[in-house]
Protein backbone atom coordinates (compact mmCIF):
# COMPACT_ATOMS: atom_id res chain seq x y z
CA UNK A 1 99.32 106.02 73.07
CA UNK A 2 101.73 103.45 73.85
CA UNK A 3 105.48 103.70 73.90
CA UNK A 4 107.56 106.62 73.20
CA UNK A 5 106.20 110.52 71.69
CA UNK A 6 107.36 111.30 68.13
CA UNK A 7 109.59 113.63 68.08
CA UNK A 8 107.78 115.62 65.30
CA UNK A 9 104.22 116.52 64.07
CA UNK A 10 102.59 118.64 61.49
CA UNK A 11 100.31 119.96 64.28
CA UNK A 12 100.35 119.28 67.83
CA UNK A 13 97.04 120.00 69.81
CA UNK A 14 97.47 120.96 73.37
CA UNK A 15 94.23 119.75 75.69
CA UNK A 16 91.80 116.77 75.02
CA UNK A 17 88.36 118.37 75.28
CA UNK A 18 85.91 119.22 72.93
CA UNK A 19 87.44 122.10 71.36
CA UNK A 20 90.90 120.10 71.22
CA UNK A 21 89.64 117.17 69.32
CA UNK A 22 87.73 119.20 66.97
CA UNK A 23 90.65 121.21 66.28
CA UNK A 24 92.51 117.54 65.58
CA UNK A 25 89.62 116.36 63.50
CA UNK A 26 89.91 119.66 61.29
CA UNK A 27 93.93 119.54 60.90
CA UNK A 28 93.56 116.05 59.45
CA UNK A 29 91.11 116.52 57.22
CA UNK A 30 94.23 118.74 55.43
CA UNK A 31 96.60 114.74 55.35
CA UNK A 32 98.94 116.07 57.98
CA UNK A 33 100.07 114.20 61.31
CA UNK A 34 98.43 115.28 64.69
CA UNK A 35 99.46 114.61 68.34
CA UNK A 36 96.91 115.97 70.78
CA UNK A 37 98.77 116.05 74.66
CA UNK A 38 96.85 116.08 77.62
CA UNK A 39 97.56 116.51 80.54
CA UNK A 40 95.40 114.39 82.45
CA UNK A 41 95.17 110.47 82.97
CA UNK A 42 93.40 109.00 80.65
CA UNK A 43 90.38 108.60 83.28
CA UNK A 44 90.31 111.48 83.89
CA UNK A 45 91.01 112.82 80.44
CA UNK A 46 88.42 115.39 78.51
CA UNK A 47 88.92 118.57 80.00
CA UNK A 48 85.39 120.41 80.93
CA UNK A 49 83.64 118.70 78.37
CA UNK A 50 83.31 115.46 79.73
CA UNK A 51 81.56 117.18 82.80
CA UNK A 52 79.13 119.08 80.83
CA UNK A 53 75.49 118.02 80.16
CA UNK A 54 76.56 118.02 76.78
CA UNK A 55 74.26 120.64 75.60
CA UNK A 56 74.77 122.88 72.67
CA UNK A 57 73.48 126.30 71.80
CA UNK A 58 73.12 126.46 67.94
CA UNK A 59 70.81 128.04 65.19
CA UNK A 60 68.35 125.81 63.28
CA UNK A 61 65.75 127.91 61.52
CA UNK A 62 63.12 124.75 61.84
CA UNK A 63 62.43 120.86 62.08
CA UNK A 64 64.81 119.99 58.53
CA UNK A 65 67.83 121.41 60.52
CA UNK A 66 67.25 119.29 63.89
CA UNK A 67 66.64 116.60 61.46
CA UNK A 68 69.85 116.81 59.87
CA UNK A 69 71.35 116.67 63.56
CA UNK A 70 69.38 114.18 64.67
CA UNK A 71 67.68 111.43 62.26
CA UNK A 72 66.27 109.24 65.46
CA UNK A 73 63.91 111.74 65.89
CA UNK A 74 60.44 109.62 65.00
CA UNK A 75 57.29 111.45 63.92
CA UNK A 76 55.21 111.19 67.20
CA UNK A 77 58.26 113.57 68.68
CA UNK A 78 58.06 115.86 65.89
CA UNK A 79 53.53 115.88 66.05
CA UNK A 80 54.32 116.74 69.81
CA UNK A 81 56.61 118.96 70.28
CA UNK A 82 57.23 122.26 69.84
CA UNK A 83 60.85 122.93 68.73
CA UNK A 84 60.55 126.46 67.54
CA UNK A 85 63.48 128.10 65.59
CA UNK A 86 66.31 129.79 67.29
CA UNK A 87 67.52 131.88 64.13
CA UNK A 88 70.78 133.74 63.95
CA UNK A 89 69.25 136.90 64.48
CA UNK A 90 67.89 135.51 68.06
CA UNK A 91 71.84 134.21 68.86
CA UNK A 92 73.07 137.75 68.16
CA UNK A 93 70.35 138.90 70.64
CA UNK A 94 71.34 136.52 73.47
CA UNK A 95 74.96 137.31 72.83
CA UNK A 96 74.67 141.03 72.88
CA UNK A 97 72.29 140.99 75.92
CA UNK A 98 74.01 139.01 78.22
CA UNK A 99 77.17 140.07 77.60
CA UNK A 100 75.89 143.78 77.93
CA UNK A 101 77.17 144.26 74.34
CA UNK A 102 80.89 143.67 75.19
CA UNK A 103 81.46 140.37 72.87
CA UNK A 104 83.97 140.60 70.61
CA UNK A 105 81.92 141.25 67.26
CA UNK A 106 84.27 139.63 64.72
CA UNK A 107 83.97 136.56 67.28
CA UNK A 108 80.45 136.42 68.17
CA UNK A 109 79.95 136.97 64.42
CA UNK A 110 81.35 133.65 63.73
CA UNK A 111 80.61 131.92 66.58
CA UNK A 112 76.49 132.51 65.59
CA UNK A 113 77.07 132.12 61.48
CA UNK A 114 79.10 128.92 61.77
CA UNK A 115 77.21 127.32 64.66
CA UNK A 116 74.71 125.13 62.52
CA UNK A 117 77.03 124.09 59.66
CA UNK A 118 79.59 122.98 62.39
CA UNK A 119 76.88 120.85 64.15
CA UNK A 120 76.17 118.82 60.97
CA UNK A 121 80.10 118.90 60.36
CA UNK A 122 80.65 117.22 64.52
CA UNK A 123 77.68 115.15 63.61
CA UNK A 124 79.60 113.82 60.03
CA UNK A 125 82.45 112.95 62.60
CA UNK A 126 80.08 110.32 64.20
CA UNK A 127 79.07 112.76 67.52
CA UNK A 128 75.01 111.93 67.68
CA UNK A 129 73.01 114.25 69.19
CA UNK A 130 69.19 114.66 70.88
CA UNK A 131 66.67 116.64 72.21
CA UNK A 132 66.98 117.94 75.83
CA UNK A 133 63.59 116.97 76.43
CA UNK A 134 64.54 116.35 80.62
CA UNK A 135 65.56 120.12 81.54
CA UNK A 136 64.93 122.36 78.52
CA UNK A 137 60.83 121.55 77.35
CA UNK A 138 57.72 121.09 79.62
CA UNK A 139 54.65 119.43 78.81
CA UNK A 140 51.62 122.24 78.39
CA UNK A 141 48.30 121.04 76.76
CA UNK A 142 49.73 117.66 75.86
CA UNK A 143 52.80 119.09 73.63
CA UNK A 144 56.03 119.56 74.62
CA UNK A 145 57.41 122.94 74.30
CA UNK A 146 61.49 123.77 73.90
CA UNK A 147 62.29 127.36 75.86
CA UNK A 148 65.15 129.28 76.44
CA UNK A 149 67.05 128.76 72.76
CA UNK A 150 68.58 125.51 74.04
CA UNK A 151 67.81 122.30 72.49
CA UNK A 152 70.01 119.97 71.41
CA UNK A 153 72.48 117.78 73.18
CA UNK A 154 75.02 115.37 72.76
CA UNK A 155 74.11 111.46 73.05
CA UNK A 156 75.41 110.86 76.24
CA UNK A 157 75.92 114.16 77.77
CA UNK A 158 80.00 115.31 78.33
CA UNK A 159 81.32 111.87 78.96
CA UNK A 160 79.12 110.53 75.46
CA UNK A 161 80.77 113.49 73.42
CA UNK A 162 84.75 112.83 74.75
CA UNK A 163 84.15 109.00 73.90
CA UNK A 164 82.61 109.68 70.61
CA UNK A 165 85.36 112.33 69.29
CA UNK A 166 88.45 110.46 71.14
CA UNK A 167 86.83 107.44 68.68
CA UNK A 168 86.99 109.70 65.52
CA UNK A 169 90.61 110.73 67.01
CA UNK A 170 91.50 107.14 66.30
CA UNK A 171 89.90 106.67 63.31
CA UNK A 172 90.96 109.27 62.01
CA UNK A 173 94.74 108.46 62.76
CA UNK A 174 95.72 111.25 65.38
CA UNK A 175 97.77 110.07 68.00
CA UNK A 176 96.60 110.64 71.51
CA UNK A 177 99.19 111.38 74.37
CA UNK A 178 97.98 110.78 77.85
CA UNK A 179 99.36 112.39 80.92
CA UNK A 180 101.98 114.87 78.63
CA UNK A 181 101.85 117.62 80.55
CA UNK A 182 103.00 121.06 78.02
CA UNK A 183 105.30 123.04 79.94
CA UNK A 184 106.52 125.84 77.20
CA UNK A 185 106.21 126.62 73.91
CA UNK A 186 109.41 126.26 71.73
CA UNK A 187 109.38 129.40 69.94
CA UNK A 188 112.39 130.93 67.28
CA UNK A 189 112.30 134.60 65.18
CA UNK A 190 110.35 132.64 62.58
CA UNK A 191 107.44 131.67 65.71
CA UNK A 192 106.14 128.44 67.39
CA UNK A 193 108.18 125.48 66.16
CA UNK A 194 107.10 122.73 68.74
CA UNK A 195 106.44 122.18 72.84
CA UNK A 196 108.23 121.23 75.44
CA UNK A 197 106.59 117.98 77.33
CA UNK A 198 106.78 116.71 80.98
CA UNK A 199 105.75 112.82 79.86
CA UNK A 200 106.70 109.96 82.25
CA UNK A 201 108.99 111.45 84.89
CA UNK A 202 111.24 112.95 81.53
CA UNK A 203 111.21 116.59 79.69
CA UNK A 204 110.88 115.75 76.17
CA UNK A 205 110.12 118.10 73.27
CA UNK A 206 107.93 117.66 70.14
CA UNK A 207 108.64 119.95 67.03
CA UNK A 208 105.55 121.35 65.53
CA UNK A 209 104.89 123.61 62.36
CA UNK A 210 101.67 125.11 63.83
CA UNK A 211 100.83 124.04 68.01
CA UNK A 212 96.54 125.00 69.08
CA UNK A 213 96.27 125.66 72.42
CA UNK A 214 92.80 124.45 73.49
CA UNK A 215 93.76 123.51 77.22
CA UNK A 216 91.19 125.72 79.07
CA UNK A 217 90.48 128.00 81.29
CA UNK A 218 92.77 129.19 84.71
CA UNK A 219 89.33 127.90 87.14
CA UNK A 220 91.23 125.20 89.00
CA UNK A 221 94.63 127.28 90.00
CA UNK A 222 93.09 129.11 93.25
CA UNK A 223 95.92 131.40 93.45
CA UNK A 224 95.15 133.04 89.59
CA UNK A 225 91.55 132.95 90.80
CA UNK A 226 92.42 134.92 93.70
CA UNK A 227 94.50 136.99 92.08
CA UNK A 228 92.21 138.09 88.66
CA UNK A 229 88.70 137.15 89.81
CA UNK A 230 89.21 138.83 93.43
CA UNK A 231 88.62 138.12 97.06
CA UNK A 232 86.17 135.24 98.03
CA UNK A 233 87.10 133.21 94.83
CA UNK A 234 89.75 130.98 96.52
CA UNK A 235 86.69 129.30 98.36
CA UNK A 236 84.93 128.18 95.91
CA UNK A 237 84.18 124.95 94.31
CA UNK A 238 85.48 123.73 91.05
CA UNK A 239 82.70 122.32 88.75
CA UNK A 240 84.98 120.57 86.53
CA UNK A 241 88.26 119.11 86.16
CA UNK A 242 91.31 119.68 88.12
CA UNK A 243 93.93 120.00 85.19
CA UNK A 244 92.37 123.51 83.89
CA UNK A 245 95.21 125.61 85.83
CA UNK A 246 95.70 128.50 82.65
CA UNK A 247 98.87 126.73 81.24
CA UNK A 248 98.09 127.15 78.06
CA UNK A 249 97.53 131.07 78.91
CA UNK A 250 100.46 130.97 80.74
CA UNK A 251 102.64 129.69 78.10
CA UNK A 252 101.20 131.88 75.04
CA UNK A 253 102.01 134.86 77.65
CA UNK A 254 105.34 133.85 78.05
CA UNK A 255 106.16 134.03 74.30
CA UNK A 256 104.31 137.42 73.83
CA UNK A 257 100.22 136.75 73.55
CA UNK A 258 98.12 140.00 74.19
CA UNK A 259 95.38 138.84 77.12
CA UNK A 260 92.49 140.07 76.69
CA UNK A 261 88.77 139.83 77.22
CA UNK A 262 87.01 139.85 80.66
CA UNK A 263 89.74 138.27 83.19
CA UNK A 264 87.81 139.25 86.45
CA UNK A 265 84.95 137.50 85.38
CA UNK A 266 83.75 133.85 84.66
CA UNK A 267 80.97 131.22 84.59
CA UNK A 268 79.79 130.14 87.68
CA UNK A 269 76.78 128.46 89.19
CA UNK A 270 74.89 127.03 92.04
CA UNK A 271 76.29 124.07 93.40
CA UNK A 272 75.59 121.95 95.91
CA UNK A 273 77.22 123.41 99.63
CA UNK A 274 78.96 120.38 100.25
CA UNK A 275 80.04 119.19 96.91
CA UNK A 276 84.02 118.47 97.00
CA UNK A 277 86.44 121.11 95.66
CA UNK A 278 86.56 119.37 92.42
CA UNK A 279 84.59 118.01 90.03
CA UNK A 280 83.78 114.02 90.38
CA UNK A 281 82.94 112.35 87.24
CA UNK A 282 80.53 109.54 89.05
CA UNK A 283 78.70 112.85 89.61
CA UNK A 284 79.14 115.08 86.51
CA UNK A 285 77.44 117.86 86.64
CA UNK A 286 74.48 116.98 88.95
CA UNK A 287 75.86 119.22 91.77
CA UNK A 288 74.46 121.85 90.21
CA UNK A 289 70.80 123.01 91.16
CA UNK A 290 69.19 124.72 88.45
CA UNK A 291 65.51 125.20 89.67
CA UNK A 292 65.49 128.08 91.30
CA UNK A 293 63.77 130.07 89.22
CA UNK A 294 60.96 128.63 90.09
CA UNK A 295 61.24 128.60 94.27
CA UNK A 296 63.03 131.37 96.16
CA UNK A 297 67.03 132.03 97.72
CA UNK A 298 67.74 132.98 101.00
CA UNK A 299 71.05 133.57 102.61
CA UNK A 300 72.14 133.13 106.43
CA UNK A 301 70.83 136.56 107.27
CA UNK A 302 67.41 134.80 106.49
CA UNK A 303 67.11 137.43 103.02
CA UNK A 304 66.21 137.45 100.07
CA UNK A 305 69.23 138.68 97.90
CA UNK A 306 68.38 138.13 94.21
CA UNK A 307 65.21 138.00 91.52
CA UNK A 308 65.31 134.22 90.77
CA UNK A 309 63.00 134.92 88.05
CA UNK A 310 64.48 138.16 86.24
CA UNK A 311 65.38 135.47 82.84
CA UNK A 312 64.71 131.87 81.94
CA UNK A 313 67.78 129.56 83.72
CA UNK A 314 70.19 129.65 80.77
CA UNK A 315 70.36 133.50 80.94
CA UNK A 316 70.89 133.63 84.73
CA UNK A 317 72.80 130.64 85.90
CA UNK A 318 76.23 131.41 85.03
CA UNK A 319 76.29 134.93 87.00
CA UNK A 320 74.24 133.98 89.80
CA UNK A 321 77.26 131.34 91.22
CA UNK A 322 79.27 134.73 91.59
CA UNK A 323 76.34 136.56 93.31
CA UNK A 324 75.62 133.26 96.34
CA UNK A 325 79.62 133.92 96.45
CA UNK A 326 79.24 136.97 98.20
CA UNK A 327 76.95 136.30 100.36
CA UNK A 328 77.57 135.62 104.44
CA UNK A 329 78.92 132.51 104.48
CA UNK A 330 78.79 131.67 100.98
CA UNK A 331 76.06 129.87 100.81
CA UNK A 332 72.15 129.82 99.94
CA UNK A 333 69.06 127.85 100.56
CA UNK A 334 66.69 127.61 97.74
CA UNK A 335 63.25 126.90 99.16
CA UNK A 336 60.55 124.71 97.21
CA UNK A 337 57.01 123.67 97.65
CA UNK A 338 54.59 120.62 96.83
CA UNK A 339 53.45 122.45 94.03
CA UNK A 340 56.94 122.77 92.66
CA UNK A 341 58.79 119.73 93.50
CA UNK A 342 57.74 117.71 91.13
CA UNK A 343 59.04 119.76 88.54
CA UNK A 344 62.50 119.95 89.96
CA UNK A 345 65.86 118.82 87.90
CA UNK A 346 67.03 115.46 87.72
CA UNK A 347 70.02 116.70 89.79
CA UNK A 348 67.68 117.65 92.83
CA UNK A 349 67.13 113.63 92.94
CA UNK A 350 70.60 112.34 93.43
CA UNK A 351 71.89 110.80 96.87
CA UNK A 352 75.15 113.04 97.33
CA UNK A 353 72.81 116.28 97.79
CA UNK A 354 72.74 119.19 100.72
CA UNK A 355 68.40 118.86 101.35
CA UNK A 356 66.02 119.48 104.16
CA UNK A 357 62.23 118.42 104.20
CA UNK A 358 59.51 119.66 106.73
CA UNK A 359 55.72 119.88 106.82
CA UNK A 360 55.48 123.18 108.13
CA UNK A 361 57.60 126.22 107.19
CA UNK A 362 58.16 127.17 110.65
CA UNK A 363 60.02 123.34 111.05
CA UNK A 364 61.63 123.94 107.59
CA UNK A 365 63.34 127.68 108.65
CA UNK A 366 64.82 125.43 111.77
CA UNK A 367 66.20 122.83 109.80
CA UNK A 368 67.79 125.34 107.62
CA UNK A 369 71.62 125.53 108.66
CA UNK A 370 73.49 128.53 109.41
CA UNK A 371 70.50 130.74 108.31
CA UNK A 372 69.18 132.98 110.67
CA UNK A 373 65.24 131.41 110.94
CA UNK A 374 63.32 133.95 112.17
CA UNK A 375 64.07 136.11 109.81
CA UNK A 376 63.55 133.78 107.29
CA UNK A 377 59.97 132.73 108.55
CA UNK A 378 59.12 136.82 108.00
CA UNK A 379 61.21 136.26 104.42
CA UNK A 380 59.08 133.73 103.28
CA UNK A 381 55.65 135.43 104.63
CA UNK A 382 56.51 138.71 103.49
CA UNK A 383 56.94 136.55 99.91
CA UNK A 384 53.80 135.19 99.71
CA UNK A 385 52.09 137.87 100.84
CA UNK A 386 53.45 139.54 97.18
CA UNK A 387 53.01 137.37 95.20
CA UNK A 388 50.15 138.13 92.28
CA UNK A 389 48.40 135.27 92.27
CA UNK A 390 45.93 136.18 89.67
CA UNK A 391 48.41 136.10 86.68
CA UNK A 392 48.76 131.96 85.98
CA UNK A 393 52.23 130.23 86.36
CA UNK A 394 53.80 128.86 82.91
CA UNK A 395 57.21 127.61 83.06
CA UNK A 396 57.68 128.08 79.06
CA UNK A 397 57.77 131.35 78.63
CA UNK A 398 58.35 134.71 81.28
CA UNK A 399 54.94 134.63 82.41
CA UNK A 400 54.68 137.98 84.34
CA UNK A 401 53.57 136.10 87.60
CA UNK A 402 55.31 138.66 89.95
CA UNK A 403 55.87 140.58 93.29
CA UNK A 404 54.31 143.16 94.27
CA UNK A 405 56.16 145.82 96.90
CA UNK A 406 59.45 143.68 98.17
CA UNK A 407 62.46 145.39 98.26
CA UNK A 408 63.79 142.35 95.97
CA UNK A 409 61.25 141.33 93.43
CA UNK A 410 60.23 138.68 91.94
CA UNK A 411 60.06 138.95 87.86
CA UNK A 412 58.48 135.49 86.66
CA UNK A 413 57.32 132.40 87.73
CA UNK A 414 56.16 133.77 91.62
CA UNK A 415 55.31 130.67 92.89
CA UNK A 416 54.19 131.04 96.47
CA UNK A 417 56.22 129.06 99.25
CA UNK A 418 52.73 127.23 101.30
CA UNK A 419 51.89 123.88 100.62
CA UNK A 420 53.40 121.14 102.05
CA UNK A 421 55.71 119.43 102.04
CA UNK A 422 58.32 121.76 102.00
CA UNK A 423 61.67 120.95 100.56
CA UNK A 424 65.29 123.33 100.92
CA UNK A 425 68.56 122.70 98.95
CA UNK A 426 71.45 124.31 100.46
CA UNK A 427 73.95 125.97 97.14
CA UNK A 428 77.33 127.47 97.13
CA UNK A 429 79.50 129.02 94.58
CA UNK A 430 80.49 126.51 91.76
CA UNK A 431 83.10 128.22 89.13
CA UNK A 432 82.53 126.40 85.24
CA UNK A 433 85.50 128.77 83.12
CA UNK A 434 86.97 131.77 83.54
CA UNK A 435 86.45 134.13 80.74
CA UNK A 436 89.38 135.87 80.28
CA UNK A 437 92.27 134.61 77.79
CA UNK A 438 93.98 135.06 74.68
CA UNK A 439 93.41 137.13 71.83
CA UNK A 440 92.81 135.32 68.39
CA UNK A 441 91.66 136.82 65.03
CA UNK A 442 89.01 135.26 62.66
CA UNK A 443 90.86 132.42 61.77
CA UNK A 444 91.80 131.71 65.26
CA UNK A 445 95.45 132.49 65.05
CA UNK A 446 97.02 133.90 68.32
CA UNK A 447 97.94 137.41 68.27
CA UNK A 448 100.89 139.07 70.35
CA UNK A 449 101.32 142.30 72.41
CA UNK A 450 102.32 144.30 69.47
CA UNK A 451 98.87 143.33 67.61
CA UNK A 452 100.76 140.88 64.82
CA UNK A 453 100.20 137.37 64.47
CA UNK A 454 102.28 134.97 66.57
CA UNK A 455 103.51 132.30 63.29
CA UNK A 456 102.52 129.16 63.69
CA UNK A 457 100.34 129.17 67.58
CA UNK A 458 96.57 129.12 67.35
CA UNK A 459 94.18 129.13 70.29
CA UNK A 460 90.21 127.66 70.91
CA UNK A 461 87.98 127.01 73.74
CA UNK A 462 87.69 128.80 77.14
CA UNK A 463 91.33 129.86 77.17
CA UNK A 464 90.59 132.33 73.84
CA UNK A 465 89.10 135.59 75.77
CA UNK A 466 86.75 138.19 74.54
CA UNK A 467 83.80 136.13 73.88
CA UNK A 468 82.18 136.42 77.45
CA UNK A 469 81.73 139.18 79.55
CA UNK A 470 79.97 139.02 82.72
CA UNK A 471 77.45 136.34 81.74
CA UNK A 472 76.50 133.23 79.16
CA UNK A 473 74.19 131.77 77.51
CA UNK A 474 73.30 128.03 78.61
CA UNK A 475 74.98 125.70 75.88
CA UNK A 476 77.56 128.96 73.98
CA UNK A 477 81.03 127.18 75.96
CA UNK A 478 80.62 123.81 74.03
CA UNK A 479 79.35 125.53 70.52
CA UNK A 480 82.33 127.86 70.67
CA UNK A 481 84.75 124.82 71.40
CA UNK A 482 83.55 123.53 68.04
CA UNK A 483 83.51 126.39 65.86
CA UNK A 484 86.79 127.91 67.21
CA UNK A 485 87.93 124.27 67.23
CA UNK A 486 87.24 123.62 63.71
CA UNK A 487 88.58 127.02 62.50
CA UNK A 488 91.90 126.51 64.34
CA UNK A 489 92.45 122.88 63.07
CA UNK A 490 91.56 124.41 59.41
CA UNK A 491 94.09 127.24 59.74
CA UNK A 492 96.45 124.99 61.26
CA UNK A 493 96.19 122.08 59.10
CA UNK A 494 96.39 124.04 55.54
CA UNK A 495 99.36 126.13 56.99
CA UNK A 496 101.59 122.62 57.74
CA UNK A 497 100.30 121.42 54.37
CA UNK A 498 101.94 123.97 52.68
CA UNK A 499 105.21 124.32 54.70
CA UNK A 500 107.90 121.96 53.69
C-alpha cells in the first residue's frame, strides 16, 4: 500500500499469512473495509505460510471431493492412483491420538467438520490446489497409492498460496500494509476499538470495530522460547520466518486474554545441522529431512535414541525435532543405504545440505562428525543383526517389518543399513510453531481471564492455543489457519456490519 494508513477500518487484520488473509477474505464478503498490517517487508511478507510445503490436511470422503478441489486432475491420474478417503471420523482419530486426547473438543470439532467446505470455499477465492504425488504416494504394482491422510496441496507450495490469496486481497479491495508493525491494542470499557502501529519511523493508530489477531506463534523470540518451552530451546533453529515473536499474544495478554493450551510444547522437526537460525525463502522448507523413517538416527554417543518407524512421517515429525534437541550436542545422523536412497525426499537432493557418502560402513562411522564411531559401527551391526527380514518392506502402509531384541526398536519399515553406498545426513532441532496461545470460543472470538468475551478482538492461526498438544498431524497448521481464518473474518465482518 502506498502512501499514508487510514485512520479507520471496519476490521483490521493483524499478520499476512494464511490464516490472516482468509480472515480478510471472509470480513469482506460482509461489504466492510479491511486493512491487514504486517509486520514484515513485503519480501519477506507471509508469515509461516509462505515457508510451508503448502500441504493441507482435510476430509474428502472420495474422488468427487478432490475433484471439486482440483479439476486438472485428468483421468489417467484418477485410473492410477489410489486416493482413498480420509473421512471425518479418521480426522477425529488423528486428532485425538496425537494429541493424547488433550485437543480442545469444541475446536477440533470444527476444525474436522469445516475442513472440506472451507477447501472448496479457499479454492472459490482462486487458491488451486494438487496432489502431493512427490512425498505423500509411492508407486506399488504400477498405481500410486496416497498414505498417511495427507493429500492435497497448494499450487505452488507456501510461496504459491501467499501470492494467490495476497491476489484475492486485491481483488477483493482490502488494503495491504507492509512493514506496520502492531504494537498494542487500543482497548475502552466497551473493548477493542483499533491498534496502535509502528509504520515508517512514526506511531500511528488505526480505529477498528472488530481487530483478528492472526500474527503467529512466539517461535522466533528465543527468550519466550527459553522461558515457556525450557532449557535447550534457545539453540535451536527457526524453520520459518523471523517476525513470529508472540506479539499478537503479547498484546491480547496485555488487555486481559486467558492463555491457554499447551505453552511448553510446539512443532518441531529435523532440520538440517547447519541450516541458519532462520528460515531462508530461496530454501523454504527443504532443510527439513523427512526420511527417516525409513533409515536409522544416531546421536554423538554413537546410539540409537528413538523408533524411527513407531508412525508414518506426518504422525512423528513434529515431536521428534524436540526429541534430536536433547540429545548430546543436539544433533543426529540419519543413516541410509543403496536400497533406500533412491527413495529419499526431494529435500535430501539440494546443494545447501549437512551429507556424508562412503562405500563401507566402517568409512561412513568415520566420516560421521562429532559421533562417537565405534560405537556406532556396533549400533549399526547390532541393527541389522535385528532386523526381521522375512516380513517384506512397503512404504504405504505400517508394514510390521521390525526389530527383534534392541533396547530401542524398530516398529516399521526395518530396512537394514548394508549395501553400498552408504549415505548420512546430519539433523538438528528445527522449531515450526509453538502451540500455546489464546483462548477463542466457536466463533473465534477472544476470551479474557474472567471467561467473558473480549468485544470486538478475535484470534486464528498458531497464536489461538488449545488445538495442539504435544504433537501434529502433517498438513492440521495450514487447515486450521483457514477454518479459524474464515470463522474469525465471518464473526468479525457481520459484527462491523451491524455496528454504526
Amino acid at each position: 500500500m502506498n502512501g499514508k494508513l487510514p485512520s479507520a477500518s471496519a476490521v483490521v487484520v493483524v499478520g499476512a499469512g494464511n490464516a490472516a488473509f482468509c480472515a480478510a477474505l471472509a470480513a469482506a464478503e460482509h461489504g466492510v473495509s479491511v486493512l491487514i498490517l504486517e509486520r514484515a517487508p513485503e519480501n519477506e511478507a507471509g508469515g509461516n505460510s509462505r515457508f510451508t510445503a503448502g500441504a493441507f490436511r482435510c476430509v474428502y470422503d472420495g474422488i468427487d471431493d478432490l475433484k471439486a478441489l482440483m479439476p486438472d486432475l485428468t483421468e489417467e491420474e484418477i485410473a492410477n492412483t489410489d486416493f482413498g478417503t480420509y473421512t471425518e471420523g479418521k480426522f477425529f482419530d488423528d486428532m485425538g491420538r496425537v494429541t493424547e486426547y488433550r485437543t480442545d473438543p469444541d475446536l477440533c470439532e470444527l476444525l474436522v467438520t469445516r475442513s472440506k467446505e472451507t477447501m472448496r470455499w479457499v479454492r472459490s477465492k482462486g487458491v488451486r490446489f494438487m496432489p502431493i504425488y512427490g512425498r505423500q504416494a509411492y508407486k506399488v504394482d504400477g498405481k500410486f497409492r496416497f498414505w498417511g491422510g495427507l493429500t492435497v496441496e497448494s499450487w505452488g507450495g507456501g510461496p504459491g498460496l501467499i501470492e494467490s490469496l495476497t491476489a484475492a486481497a486485491k481483488k477483493n479491495g482490502i488494503k495491504i500494509a507492509y512493514e506496520a508493525r502492531v504494537l498494542s491494542l487500543i482497548t475502552d470499557d466497551d473493548g477493542v476499538k483499533g491498534v496502535r502501529i509502528r509504520y515508517r519511523g512514526r506511531t500511528v493508530e488505526v480505529a477498528a470495530k472488530c481487530v483478528v489477531l492472526a500474527a503467529g506463534g512466539f517461535q522466533a523470540n528465543t527468550e519466550w522460547r527459553t522461558r515457556y518451552l525450557g532449557p535447550d530451546w534457545d539453540l535451536a533453529k527457526v524453520r520459518g520466518t523471523r517476525f513470529n515473536t508472540g506479539d499478537g499474544i503479547s498484546m491480547a495478554l496485555e488487555v486481559g486474554a486467558m492463555p491457554t493450551g499447551n505453552w511448553s510444547g510446539c512443532h518441531a522437526v529435523g532440520w538440517d545441522r547447519n541450516a541458519p537460525e532462520f528460515g531462508d525463502l530461496t530454501v523454504g522448507d527443504n532443510f527439513q529431512k523427512h526420511s527417516y523413517p525409513w533409515g536409522i538416527m544416531i546421536n554423538a554417543n554413537g546410539e540409537r535414541f528413538i523408533d524411527e518407524g513407531a508412525d508414518f512421517r506426518n504422525y512423528t515429525y513434529a515431536k521428534y525435532g524436540r526429541v534430536i534437541l536433547m540429545q548430546p550436542g543436539q544433533f543426529a545422523w540419519q543413516l541410509f543405504d543403496s536400497k533406500i536412497i533412491p527413495m529419499l525426499r526431494d529435500e535430501y537432493r539440494i546443494k545447501r545440505v549437512t551429507k556424508v557418502r562412503a562405500d563401507t560402513l566402517e568409512e561412513l562411522v568415520q566420516k560421521l562428525d562429532d559421533v562417537n564411531s565405534e560405537r556406532a559401527l556396533a549400533t549399526i551391526k547390532a541393527y541389522n543383526a535385528a532386523v526381521k527380514k522375512d516380513i517384506p518392506f512397503s512404504p504405504n502402509i505400517k508394514d510390521g517389518r521390525c526389530t527383534v531384541g534392541l533396547p530401542i526398536p524398530k516398529s516399521n519399515w526395518a530396512n537394514t543399513i548394508d549395501e553400498p553406498p552408504f549415505e548420512a545426513y546430519a539433523v538438528t532441532c528445527g522449531v515450526t510453531f509453538t502451540f500455546g496461545g489464546l483462548k477463542i470460543d466457536t466463533e473465534a472470538r477472544v476470551i479474557d481471564t474472567d471467561g467473558r468475551v473480549i468485544p470486538g478482538l478475535l484470534a486464528a492461526g498458531e497464536l489461538v492455543g488449545g488445538l495442539f498438544y504435544f504433537n501434529y498431524p502433517g498438513g492440521t497448521g495450514l487447515m486450521a489457519g483457514s477454518v479459524f481464518g474464515k470463522i474469525a473474518g465471518t464473526t468479525a465482518g457481520r459484527r462491523a456490519a451491524q455496528m454504526p
